[in-house]
C-alpha atoms as a PDB file:
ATOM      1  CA  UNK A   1      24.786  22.895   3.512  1.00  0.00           C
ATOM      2  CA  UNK A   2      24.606  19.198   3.335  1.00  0.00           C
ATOM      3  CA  UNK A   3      20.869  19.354   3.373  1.00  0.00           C
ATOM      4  CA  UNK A   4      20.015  21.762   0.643  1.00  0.00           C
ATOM      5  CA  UNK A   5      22.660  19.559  -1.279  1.00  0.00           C
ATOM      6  CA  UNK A   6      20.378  16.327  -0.604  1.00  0.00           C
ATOM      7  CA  UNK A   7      17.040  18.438  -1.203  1.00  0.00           C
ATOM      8  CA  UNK A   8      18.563  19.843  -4.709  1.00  0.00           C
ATOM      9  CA  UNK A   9      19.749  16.101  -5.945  1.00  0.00           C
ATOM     10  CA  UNK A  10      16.418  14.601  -4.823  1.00  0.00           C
ATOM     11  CA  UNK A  11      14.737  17.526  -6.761  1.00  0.00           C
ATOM     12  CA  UNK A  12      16.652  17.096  -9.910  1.00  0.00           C
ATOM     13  CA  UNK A  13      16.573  13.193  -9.860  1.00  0.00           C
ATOM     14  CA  UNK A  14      12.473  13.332  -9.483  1.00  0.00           C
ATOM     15  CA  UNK A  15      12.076  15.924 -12.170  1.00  0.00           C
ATOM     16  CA  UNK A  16      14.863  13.893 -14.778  1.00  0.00           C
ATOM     17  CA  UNK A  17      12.505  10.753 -14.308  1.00  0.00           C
ATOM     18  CA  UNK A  18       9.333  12.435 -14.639  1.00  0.00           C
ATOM     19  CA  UNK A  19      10.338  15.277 -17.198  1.00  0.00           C
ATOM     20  CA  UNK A  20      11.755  12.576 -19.969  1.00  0.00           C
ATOM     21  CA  UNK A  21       8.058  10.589 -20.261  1.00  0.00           C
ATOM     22  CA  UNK A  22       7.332  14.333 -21.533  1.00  0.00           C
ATOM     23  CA  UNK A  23      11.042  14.849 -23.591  1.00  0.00           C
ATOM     24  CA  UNK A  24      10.512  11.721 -25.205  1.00  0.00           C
ATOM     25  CA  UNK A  25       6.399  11.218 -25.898  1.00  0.00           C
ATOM     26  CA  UNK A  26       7.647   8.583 -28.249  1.00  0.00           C
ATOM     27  CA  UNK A  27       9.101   6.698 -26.263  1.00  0.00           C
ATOM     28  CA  UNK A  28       7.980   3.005 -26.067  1.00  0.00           C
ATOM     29  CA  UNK A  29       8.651   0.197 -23.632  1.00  0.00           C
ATOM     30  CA  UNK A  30       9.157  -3.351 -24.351  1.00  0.00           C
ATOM     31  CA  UNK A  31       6.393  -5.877 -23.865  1.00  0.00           C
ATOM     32  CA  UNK A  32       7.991  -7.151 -20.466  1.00  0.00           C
ATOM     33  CA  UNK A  33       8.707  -3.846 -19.255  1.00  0.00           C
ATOM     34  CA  UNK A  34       4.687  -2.577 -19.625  1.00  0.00           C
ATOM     35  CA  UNK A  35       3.616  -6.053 -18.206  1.00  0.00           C
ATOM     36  CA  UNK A  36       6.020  -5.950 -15.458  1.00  0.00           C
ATOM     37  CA  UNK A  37       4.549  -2.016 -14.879  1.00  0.00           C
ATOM     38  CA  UNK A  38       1.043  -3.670 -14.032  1.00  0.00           C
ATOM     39  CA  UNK A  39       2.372  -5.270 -10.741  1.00  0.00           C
ATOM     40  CA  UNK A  40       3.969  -2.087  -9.750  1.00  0.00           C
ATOM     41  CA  UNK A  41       0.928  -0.864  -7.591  1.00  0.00           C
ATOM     42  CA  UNK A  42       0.296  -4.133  -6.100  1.00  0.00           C
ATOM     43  CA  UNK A  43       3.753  -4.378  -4.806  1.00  0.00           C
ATOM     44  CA  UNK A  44       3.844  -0.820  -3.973  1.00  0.00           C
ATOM     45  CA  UNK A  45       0.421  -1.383  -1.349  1.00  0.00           C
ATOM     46  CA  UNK A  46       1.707  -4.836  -0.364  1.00  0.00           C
ATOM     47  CA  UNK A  47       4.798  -3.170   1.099  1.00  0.00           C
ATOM     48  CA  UNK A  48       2.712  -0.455   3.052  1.00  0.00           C
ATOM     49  CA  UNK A  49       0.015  -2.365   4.088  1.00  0.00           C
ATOM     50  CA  UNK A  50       1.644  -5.962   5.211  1.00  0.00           C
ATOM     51  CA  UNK A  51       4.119  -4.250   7.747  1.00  0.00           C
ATOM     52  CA  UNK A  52       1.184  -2.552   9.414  1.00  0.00           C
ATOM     53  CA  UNK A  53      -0.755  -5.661   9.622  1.00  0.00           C
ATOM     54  CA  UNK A  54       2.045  -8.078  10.902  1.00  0.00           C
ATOM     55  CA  UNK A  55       3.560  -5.059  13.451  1.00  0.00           C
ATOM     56  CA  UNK A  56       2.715  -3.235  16.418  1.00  0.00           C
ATOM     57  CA  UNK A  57       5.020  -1.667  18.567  1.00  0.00           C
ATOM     58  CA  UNK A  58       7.682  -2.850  16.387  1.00  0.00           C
ATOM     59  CA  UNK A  59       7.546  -6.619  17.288  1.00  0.00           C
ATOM     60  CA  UNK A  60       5.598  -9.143  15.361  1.00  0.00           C
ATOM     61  CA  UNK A  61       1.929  -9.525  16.277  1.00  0.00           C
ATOM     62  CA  UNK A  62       0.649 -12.643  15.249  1.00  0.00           C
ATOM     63  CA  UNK A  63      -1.871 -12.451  18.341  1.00  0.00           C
ATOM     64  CA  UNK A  64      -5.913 -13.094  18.056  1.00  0.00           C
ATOM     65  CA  UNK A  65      -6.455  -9.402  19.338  1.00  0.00           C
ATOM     66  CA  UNK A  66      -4.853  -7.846  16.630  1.00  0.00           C
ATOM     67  CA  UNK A  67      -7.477  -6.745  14.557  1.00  0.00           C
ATOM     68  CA  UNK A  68      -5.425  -4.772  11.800  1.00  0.00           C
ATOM     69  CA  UNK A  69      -4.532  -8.423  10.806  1.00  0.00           C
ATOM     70  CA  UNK A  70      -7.783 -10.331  11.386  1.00  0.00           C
ATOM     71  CA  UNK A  71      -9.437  -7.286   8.887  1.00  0.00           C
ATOM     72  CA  UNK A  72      -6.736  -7.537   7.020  1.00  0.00           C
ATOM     73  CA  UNK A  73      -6.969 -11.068   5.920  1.00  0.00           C
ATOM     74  CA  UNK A  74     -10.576 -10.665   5.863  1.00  0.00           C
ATOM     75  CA  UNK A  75     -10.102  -7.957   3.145  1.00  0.00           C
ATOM     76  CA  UNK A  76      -8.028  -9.925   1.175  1.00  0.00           C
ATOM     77  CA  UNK A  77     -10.925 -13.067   1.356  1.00  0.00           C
ATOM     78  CA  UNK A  78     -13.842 -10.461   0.145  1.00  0.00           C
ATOM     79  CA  UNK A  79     -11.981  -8.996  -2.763  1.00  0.00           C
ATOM     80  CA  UNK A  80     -11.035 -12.523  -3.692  1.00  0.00           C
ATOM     81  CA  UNK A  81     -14.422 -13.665  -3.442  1.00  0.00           C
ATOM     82  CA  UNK A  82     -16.373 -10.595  -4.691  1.00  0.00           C
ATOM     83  CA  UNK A  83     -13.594  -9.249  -7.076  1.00  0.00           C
ATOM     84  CA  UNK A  84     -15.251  -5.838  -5.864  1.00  0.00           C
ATOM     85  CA  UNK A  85     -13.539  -2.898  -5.090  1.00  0.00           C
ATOM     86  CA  UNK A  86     -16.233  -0.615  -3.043  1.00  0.00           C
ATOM     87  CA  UNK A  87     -17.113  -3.790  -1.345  1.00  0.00           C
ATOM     88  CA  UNK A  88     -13.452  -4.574  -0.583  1.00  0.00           C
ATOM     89  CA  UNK A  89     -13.210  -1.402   0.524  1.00  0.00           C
ATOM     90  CA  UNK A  90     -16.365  -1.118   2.443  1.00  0.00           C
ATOM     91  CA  UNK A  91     -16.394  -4.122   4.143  1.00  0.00           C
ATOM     92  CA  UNK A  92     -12.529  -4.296   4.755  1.00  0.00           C
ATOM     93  CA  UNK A  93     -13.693  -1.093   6.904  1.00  0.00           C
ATOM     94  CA  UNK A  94     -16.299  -2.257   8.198  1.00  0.00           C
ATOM     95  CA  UNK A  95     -14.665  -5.191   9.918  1.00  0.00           C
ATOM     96  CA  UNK A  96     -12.260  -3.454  11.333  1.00  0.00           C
ATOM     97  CA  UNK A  97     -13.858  -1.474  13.097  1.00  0.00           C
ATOM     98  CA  UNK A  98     -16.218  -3.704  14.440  1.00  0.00           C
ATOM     99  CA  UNK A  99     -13.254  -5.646  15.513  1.00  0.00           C
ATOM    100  CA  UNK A 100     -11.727  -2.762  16.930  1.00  0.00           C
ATOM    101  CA  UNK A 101     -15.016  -1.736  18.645  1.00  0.00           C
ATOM    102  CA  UNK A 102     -15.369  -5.522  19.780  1.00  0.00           C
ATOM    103  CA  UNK A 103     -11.465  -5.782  21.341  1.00  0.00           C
ATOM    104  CA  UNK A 104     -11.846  -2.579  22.882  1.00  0.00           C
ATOM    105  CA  UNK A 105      -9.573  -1.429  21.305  1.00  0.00           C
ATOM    106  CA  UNK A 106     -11.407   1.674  19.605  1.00  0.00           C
ATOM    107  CA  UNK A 107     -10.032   5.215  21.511  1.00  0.00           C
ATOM    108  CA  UNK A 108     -13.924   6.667  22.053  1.00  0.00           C
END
């Protein structure tokens, strides 16, 4: 009973927040709230994408033959020097699995 308690609060609580952008279309933000909603998705992929390069196995790999971390911050370098998304993207890719292939670390 419990759990179709949790599943019908989660249910109602996503459909309040995303029914009242529709229940109120005039509805306007302040100035810091909108500029504060441009970060959002940048903090949202920081948080999934940082533990993943830092972790494996649930201990902290700071280690030369960890090559989510080495493409990682190799990512991060091209989109700061190309300001490029498809090449962020595509190269960010690229190198890792090169890396991967190169650290035999790539399950063929």
């Amino acid at each position: 009973m419990n759990h179709w308690l949790l599943i019908i609060g989660m249910l109602a609580i996503t459909f309040a927040t995303r029914y009242s952008l529709f229940a109120f279309p005039h509805l306007q933000f302040p100035a810091v709230v909108r500029q504060a909603l441009h970060y959002v998705p940048t903090a949202v992929l920081t948080a999934i994408v940082v533990p993943g390069m830092f972790y494996q196995d649930g201990a902290l790999a700071l280690r030369w033959d960890n090559a989510y971390l080495l493409a990682g911050l190799a990512t991060i370098a091209i989109a700061g020097l190309t300001r490029h998304l498809l090449a962020t993207i595509g190269g960010g890719l690229l190198l890792f699995f090169v890396l991967r292939w190169q650290l035999g670390q790539l399950p063929l």
